[in-house]
Protein backbone atom coordinates (compact mmCIF):
# COMPACT_ATOMS: atom_id res chain seq x y z
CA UNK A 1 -47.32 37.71 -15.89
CA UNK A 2 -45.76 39.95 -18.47
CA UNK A 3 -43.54 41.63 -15.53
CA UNK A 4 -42.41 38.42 -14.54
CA UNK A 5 -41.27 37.45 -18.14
CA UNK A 6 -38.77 39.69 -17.92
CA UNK A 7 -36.71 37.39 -15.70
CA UNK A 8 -35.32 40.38 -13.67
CA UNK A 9 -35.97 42.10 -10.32
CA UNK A 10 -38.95 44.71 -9.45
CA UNK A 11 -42.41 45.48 -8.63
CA UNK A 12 -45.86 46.72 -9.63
CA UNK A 13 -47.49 49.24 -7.73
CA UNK A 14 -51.04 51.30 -7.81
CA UNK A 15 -51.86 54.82 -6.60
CA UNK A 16 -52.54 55.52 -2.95
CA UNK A 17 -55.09 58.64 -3.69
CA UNK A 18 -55.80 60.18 -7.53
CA UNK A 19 -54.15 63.53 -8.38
CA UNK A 20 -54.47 66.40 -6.71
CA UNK A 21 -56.01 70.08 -8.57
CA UNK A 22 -53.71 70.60 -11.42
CA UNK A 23 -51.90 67.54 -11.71
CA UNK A 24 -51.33 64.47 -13.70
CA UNK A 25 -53.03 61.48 -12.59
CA UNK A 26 -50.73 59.30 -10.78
CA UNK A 27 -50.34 55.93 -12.53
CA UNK A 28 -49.71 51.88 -12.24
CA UNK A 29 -46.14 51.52 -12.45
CA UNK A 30 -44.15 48.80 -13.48
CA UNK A 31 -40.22 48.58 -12.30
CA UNK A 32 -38.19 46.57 -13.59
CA UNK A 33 -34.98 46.66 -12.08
CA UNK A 34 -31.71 44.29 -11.64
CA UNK A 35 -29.32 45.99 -15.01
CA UNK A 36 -26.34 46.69 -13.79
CA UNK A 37 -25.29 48.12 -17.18
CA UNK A 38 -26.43 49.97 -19.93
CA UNK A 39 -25.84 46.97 -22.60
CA UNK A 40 -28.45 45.25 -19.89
CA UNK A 41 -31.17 47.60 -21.00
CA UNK A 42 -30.21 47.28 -24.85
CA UNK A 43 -30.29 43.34 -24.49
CA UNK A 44 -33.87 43.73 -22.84
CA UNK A 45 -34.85 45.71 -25.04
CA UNK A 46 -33.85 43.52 -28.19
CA UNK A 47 -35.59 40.67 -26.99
CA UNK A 48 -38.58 42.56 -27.17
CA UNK A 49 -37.90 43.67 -30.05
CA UNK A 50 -37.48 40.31 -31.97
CA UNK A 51 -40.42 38.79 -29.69
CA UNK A 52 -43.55 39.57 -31.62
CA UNK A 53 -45.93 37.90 -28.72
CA UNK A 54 -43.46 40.50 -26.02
CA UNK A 55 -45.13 43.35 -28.05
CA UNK A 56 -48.12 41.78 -28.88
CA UNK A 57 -48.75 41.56 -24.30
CA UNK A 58 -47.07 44.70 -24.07
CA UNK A 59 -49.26 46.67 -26.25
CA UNK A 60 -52.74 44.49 -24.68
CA UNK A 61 -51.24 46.23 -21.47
CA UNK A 62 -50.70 49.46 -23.17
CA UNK A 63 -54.19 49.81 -24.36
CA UNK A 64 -56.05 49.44 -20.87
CA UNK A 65 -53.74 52.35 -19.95
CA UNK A 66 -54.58 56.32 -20.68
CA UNK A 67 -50.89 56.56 -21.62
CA UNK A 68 -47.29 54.79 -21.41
CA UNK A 69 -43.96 56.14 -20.32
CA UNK A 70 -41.08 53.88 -20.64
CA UNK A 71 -38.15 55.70 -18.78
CA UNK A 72 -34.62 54.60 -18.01
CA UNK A 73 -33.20 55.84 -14.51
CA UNK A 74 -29.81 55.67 -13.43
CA UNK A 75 -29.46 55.17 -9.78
CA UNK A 76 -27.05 57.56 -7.83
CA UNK A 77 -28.16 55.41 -4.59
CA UNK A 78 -29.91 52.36 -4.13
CA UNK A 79 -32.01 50.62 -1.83
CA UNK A 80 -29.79 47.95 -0.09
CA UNK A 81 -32.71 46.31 1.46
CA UNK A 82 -32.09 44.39 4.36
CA UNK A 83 -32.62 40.32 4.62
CA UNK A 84 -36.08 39.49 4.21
CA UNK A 85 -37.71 42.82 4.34
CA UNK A 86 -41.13 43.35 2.37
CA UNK A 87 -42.12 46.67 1.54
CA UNK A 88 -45.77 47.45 0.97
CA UNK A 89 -45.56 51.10 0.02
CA UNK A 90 -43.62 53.09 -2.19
CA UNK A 91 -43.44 57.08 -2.11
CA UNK A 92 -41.80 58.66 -5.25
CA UNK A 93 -40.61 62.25 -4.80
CA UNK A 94 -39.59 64.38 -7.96
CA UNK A 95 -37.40 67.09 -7.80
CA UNK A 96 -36.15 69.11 -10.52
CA UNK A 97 -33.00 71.18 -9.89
CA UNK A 98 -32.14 74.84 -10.54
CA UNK A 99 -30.18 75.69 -13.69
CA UNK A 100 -26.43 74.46 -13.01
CA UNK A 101 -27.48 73.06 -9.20
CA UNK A 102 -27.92 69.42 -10.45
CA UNK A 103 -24.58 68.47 -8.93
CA UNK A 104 -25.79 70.06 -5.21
CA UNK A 105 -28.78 68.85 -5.60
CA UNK A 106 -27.81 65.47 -6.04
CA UNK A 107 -25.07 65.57 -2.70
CA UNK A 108 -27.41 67.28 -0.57
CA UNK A 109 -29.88 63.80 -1.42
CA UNK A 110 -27.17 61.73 -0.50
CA UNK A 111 -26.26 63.66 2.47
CA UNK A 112 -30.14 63.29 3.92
CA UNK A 113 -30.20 59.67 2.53
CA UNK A 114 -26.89 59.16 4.91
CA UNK A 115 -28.33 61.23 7.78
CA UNK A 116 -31.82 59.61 8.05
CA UNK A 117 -30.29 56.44 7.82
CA UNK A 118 -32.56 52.97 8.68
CA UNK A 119 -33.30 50.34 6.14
CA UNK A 120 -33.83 50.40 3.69
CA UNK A 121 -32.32 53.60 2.85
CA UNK A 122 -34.24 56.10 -0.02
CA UNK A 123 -32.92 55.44 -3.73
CA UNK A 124 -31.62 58.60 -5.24
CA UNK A 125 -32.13 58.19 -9.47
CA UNK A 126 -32.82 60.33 -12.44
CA UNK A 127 -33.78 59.40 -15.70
CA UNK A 128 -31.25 59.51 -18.45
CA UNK A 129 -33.69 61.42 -21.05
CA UNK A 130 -35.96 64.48 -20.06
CA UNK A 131 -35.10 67.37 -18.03
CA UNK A 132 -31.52 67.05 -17.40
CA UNK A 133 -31.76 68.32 -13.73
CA UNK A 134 -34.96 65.87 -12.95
CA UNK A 135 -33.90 63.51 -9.84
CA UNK A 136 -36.18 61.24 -7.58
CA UNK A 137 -35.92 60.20 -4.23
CA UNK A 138 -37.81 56.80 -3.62
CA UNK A 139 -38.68 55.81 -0.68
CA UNK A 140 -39.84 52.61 0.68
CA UNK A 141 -42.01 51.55 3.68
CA UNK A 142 -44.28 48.48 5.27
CA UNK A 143 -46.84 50.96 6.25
CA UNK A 144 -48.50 54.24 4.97
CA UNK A 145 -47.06 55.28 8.76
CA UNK A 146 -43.60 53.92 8.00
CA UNK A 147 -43.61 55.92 5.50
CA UNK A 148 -44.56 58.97 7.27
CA UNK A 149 -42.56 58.73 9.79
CA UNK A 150 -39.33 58.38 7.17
CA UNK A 151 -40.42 61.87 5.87
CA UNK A 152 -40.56 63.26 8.96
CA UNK A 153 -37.25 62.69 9.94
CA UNK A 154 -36.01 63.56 6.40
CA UNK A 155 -37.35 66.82 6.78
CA UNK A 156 -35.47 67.74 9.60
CA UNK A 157 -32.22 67.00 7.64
CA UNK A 158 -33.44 69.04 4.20
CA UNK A 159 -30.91 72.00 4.65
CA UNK A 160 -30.53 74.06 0.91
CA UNK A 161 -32.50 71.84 -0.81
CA UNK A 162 -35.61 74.35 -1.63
CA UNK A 163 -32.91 76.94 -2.64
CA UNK A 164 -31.57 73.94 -5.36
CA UNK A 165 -35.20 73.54 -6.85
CA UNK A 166 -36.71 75.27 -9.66
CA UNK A 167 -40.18 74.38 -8.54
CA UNK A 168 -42.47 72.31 -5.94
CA UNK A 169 -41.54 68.65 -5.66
CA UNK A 170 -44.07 66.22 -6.40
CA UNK A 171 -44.94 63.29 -4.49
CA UNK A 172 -46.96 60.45 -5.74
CA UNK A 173 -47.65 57.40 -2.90
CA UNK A 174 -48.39 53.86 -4.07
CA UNK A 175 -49.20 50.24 -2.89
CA UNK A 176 -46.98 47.16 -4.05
CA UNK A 177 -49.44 44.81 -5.43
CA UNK A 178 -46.62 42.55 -6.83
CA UNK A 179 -42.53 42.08 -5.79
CA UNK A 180 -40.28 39.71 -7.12
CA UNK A 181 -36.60 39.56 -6.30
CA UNK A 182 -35.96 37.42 -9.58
């Protein structure tokens, strides 16, 4: 309900499996997508702002949760889903990138985005606070095997990338339990 207030495009998704020794729990996420400019975000974010029953939801939501993180992304590469496709699984990978590699980083994602190819293809982002060389690779599937086999062939194409990253990757699987193309 509150996710489809928002007018826009996006999904909901739960974790696949709880964290593994040593890490954060993996958490509900909430995407809402469709901006296509910066002035987007500030407008959503001033109607919530001057909607006392947005923040009143918001914080019901908020409060059922262990914590919140509300992060902007800016997408290097996105999805370009193909007519009527329906993904049921989501796998979020997050990278963080050697001091000064951020730049190689980033075209050696879009070269194995390019070379693994299919549909949809993985959305390269980062978020535009936080650790200035943080990027994720997103990855969408019908299946938990769909989504396997998509890793599987990006592996083959990985080339520097573990000399680019300042530490392991994390991956975090989850199940779309709501989609709307607004």
């Amino acid at each position: 309900k509150a996710h489809a207030a928002t007018g826009r495009p996006g999904n909901i998704t739960v974790p696949l499996s709880g964290a593994n020794l040593g890490q954060s729990r993996p958490g509900l996420i909430s995407l809402v997508g469709g901006f296509t400019t910066l002035d987007d975000v500030d407008a959503l974010n001033d109607t919530y702002l001057s909607n006392p029953e947005m923040q009143k939801g918001q914080m019901g939501i908020d409060g059922l949760c262990d914590k919140t993180n509300y992060i902007v992304s800016e997408i290097l590469a996105g999805p370009e889903f193909p007519e009527g496709y329906e993904a049921t699984t989501v796998s979020r990978l997050v990278l963080v990138a050697k001091p000064t590699k951020g730049q190689e980083l980033v075209e050696a994602l879009l070269d194995v985005r390019e070379k693994v190819g299919g549909e949809p293809k993985n959305v390269i982002s980062r978020p535009i606070t936080g650790p200035i060389g943080q990027f994720r690779v997103t990855m969408f599937g019908t299946s938990l095997q769909d989504i396997e086999n998509k890793r599987v062939e990006s592996l083959k194409h990985l080339g520097n990338i573990p000399d680019l990253i300042s530490s392991n990757a994390v991956r975090n699987l989850g199940r779309i339990v709501y989609s709307s193309q607004a």
